[in-house]
C-alpha atoms as a PDB file:
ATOM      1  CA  UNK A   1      88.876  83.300 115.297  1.00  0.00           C
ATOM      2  CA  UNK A   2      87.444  86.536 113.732  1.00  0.00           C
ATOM      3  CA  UNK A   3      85.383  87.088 116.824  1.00  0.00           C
ATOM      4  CA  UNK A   4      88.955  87.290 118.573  1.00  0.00           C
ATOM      5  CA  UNK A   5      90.347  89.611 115.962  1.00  0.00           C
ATOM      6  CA  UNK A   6      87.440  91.676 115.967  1.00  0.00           C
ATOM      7  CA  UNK A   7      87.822  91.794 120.094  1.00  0.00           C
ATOM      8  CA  UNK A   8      91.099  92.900 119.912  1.00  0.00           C
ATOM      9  CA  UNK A   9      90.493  95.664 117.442  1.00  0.00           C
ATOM     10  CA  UNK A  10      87.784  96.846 118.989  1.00  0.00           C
ATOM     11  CA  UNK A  11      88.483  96.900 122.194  1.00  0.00           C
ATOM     12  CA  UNK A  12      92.048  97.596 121.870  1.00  0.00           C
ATOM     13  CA  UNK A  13      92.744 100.302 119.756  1.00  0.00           C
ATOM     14  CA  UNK A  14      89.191 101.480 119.010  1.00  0.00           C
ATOM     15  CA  UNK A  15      87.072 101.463 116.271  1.00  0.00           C
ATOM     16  CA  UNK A  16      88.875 104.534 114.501  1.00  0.00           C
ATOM     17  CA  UNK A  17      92.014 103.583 114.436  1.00  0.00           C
ATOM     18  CA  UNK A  18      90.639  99.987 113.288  1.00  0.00           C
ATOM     19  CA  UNK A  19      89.625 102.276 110.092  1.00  0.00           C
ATOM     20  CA  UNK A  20      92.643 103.534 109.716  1.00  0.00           C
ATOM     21  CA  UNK A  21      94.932 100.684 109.936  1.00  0.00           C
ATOM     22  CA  UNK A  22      92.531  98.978 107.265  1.00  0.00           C
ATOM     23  CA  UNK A  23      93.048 101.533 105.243  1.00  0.00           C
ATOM     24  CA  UNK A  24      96.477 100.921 105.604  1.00  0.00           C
ATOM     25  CA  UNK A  25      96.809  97.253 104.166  1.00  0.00           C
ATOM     26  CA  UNK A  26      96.884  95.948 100.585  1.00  0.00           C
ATOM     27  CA  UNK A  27      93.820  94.634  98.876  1.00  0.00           C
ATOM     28  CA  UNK A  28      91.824  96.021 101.762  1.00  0.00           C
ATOM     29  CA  UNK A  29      92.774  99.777 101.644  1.00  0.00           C
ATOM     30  CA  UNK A  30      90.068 102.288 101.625  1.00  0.00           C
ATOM     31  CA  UNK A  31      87.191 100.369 100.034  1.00  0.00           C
ATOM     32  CA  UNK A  32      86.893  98.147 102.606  1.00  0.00           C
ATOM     33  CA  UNK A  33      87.919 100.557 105.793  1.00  0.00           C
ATOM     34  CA  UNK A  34      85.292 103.010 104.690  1.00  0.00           C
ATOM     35  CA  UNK A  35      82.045 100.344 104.979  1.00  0.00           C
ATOM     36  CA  UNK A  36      83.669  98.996 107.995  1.00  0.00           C
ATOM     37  CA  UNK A  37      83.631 102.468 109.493  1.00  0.00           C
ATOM     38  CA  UNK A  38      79.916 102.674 108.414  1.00  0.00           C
ATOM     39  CA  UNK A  39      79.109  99.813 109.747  1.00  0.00           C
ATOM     40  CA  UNK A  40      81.321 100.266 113.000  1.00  0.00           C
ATOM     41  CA  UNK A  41      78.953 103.828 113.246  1.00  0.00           C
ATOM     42  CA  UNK A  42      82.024 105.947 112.669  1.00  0.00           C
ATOM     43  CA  UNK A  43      80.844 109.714 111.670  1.00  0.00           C
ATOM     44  CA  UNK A  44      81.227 110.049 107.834  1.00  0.00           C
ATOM     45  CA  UNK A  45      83.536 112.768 107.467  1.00  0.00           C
ATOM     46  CA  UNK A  46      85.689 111.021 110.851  1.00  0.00           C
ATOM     47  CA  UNK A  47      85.601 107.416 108.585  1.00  0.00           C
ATOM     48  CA  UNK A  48      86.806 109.755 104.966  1.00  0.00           C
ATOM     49  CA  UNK A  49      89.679 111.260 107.179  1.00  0.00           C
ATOM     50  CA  UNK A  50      90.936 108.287 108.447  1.00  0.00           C
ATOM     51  CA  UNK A  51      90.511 106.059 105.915  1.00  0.00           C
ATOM     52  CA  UNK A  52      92.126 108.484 103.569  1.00  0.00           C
ATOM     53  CA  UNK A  53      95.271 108.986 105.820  1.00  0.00           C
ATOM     54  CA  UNK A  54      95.843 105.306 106.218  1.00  0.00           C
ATOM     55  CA  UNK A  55      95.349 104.989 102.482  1.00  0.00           C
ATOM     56  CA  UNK A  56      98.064 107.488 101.397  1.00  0.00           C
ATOM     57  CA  UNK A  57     100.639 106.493 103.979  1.00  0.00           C
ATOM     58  CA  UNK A  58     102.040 103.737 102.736  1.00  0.00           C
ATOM     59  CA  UNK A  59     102.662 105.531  98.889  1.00  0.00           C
ATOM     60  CA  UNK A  60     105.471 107.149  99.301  1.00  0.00           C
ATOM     61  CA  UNK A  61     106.843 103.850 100.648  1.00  0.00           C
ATOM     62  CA  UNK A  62     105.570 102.171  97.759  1.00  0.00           C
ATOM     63  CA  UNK A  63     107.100 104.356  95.791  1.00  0.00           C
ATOM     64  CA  UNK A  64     110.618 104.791  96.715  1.00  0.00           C
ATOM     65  CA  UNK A  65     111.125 101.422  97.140  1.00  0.00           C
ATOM     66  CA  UNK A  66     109.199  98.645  95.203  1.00  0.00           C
ATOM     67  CA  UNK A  67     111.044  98.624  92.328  1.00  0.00           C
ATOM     68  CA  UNK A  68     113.885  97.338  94.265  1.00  0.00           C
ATOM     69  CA  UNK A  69     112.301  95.091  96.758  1.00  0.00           C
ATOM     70  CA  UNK A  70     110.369  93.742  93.279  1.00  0.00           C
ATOM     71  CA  UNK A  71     114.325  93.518  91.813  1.00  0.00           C
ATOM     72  CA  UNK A  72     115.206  91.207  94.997  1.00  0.00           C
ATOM     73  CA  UNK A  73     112.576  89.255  94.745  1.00  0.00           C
ATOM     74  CA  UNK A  74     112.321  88.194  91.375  1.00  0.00           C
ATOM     75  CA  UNK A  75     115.662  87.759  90.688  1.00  0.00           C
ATOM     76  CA  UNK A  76     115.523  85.598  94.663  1.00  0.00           C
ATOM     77  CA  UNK A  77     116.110  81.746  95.147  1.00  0.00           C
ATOM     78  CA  UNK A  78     113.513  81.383  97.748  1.00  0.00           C
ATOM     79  CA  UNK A  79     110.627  80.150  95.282  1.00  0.00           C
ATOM     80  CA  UNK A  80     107.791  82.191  97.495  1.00  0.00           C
ATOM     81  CA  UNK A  81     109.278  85.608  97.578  1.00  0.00           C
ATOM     82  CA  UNK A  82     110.404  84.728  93.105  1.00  0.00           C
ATOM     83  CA  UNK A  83     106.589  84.141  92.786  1.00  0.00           C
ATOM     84  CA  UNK A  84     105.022  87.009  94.546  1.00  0.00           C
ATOM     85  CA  UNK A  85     107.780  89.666  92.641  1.00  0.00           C
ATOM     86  CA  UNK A  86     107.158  88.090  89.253  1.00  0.00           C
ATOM     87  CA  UNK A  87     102.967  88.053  89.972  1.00  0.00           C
ATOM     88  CA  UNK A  88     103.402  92.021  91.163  1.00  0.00           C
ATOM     89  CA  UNK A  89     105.203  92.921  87.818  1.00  0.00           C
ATOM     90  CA  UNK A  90     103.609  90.864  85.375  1.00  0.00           C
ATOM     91  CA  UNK A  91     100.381  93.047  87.306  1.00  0.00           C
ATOM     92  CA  UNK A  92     102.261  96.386  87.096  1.00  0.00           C
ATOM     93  CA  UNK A  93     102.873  95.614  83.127  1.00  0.00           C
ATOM     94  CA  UNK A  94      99.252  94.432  82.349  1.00  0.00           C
ATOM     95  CA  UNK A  95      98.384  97.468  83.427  1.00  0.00           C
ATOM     96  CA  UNK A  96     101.434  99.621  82.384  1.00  0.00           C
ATOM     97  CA  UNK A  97     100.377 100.702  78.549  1.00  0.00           C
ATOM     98  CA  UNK A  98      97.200 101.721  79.493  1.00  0.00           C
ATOM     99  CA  UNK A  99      97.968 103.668  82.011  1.00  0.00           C
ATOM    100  CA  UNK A 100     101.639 104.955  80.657  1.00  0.00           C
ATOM    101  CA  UNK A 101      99.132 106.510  77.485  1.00  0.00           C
ATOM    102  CA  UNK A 102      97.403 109.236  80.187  1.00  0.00           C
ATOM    103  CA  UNK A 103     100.430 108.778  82.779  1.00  0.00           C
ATOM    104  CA  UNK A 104      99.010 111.753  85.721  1.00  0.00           C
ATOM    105  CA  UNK A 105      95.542 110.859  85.000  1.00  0.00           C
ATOM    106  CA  UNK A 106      95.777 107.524  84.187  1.00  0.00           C
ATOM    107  CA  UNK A 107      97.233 106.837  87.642  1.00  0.00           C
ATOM    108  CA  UNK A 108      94.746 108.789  89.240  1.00  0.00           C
ATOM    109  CA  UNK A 109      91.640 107.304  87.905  1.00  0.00           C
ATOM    110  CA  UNK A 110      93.194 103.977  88.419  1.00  0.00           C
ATOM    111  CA  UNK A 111      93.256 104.485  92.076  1.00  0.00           C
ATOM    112  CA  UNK A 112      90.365 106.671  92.460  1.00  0.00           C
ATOM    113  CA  UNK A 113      87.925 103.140  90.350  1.00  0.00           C
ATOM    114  CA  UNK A 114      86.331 101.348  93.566  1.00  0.00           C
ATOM    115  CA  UNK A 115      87.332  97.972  92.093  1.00  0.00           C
ATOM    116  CA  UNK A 116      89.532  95.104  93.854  1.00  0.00           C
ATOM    117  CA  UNK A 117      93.184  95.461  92.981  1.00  0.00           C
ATOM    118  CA  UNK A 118      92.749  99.568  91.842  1.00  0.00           C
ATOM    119  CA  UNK A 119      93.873 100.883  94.826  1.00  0.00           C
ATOM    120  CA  UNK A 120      96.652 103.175  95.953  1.00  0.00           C
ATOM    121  CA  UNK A 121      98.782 100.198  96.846  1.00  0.00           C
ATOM    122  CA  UNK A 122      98.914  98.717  92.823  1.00  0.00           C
ATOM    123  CA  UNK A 123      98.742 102.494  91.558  1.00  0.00           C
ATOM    124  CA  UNK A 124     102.118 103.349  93.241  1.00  0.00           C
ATOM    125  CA  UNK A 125     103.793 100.065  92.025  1.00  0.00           C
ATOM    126  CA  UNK A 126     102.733 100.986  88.386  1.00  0.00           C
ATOM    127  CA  UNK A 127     103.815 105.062  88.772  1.00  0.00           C
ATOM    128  CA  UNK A 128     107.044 103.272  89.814  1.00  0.00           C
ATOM    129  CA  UNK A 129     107.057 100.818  86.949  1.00  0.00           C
ATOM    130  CA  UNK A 130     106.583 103.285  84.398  1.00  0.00           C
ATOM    131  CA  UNK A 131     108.903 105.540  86.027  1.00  0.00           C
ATOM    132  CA  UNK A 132     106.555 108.677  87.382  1.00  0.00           C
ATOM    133  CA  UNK A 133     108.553 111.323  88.966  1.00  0.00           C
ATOM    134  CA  UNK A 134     108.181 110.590  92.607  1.00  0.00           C
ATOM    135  CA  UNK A 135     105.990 113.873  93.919  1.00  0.00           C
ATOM    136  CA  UNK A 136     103.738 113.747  90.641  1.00  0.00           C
ATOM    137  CA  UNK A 137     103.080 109.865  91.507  1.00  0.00           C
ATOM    138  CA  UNK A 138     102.035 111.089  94.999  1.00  0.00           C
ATOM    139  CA  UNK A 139      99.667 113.572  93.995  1.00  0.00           C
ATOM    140  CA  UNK A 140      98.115 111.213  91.344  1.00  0.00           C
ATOM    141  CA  UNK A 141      97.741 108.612  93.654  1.00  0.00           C
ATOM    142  CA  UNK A 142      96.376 111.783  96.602  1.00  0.00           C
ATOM    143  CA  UNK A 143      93.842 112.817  94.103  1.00  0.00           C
ATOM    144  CA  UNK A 144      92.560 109.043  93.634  1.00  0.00           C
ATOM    145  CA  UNK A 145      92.265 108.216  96.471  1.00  0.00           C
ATOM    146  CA  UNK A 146      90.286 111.313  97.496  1.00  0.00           C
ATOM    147  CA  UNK A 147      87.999 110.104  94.839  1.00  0.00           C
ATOM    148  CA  UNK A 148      87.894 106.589  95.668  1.00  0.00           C
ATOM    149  CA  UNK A 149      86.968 108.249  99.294  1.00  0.00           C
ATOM    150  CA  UNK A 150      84.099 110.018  97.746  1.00  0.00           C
ATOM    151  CA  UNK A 151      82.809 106.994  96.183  1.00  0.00           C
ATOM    152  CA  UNK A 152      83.105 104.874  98.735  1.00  0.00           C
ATOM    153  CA  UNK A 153      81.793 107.313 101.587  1.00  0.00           C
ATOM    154  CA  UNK A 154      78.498 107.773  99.353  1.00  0.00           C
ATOM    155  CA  UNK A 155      77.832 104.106  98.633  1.00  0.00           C
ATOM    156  CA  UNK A 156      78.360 102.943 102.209  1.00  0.00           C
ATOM    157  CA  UNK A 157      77.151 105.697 104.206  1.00  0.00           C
ATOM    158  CA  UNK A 158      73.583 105.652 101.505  1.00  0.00           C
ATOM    159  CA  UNK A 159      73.389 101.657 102.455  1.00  0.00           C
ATOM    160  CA  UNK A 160      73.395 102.244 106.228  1.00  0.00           C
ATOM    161  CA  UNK A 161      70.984 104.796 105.987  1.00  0.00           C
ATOM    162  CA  UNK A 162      68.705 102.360 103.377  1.00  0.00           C
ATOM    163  CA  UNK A 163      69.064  99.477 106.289  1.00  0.00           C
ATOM    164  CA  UNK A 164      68.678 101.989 108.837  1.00  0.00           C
ATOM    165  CA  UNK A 165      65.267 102.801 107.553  1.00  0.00           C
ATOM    166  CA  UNK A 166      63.854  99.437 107.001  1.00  0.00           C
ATOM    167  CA  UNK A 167      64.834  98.340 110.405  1.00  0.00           C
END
């Protein structure tokens, strides 16, 4: 099954869009479309671009409109979609105080930490929880993920060049 995936992405739309529609999805986002790149032999500053483009296109998305997809769902009788809306705002809210103290900054350091579940994807649904004005959330979010780019260009691009040494 993955080898089929992997087919299909790679010989279908190429290894840099692959990057950039990883980029694109939740959990994945950047910090995993940036070592994939690496490993995929994508030029650094090609894999940053790419992976930062596909990373910042779904925010303003995000941010116009999950507060009332996350309305629909939690307050929904299918039992799947009440789930998933009350996990992504009890999330938003664990988060929320922290990050409502240094509101800009908070928001952008929360995006820019290379950890699971940092990402631009659950820094737009907080901006929108705590109510960030829509263009400041975007360039929060931008500036993280720039930084998250950074960070994740060094570390993946330094451990291909390590392996690339000993091999």
């Amino acid at each position: 099954m993955i080898d089929i995936i992997q087919n299909f992405f790679l010989e279908t739309v190429g290894k840099e869009l692959c990057v950039f529609f990883c980029s694109m999805l939740p959990i994945i986002e950047l910090r995993g479309a940036i070592p994939l790149g690496a490993v995929l032999g994508v030029p650094w500053w090609l894999n940053y671009i790419l992976a930062v483009l596909g990373n910042i296109l779904p925010v303003p998305f995000i941010l116009l409109f999950i507060k009332k997809v996350l309305k629909w769902m939690t307050s929904s009788k299918i039992a799947f979609f009440n789930k998933i809306g009350t996990i992504l705002t009890d999330k938003a809210d664990k988060n929320r105080t922290r990050i409502e103290r240094f509101s800009f900054w908070g928001v952008c350091i929360f995006v820019a930490l290379p950890l699971p579940m940092t990402g631009a994807w659950t820094g737009s649904l907080v901006a929108a929880v705590i109510d960030m004005k829509f263009w400041k959330a975007l360039l929060s979010c931008f500036i993280g993920v720039l930084i998250a780019g950074v960070l994740m260009s060094l570390a993946s691009y330094g451990v291909v060049s390590a392996f690339q040494i000993f091999s």
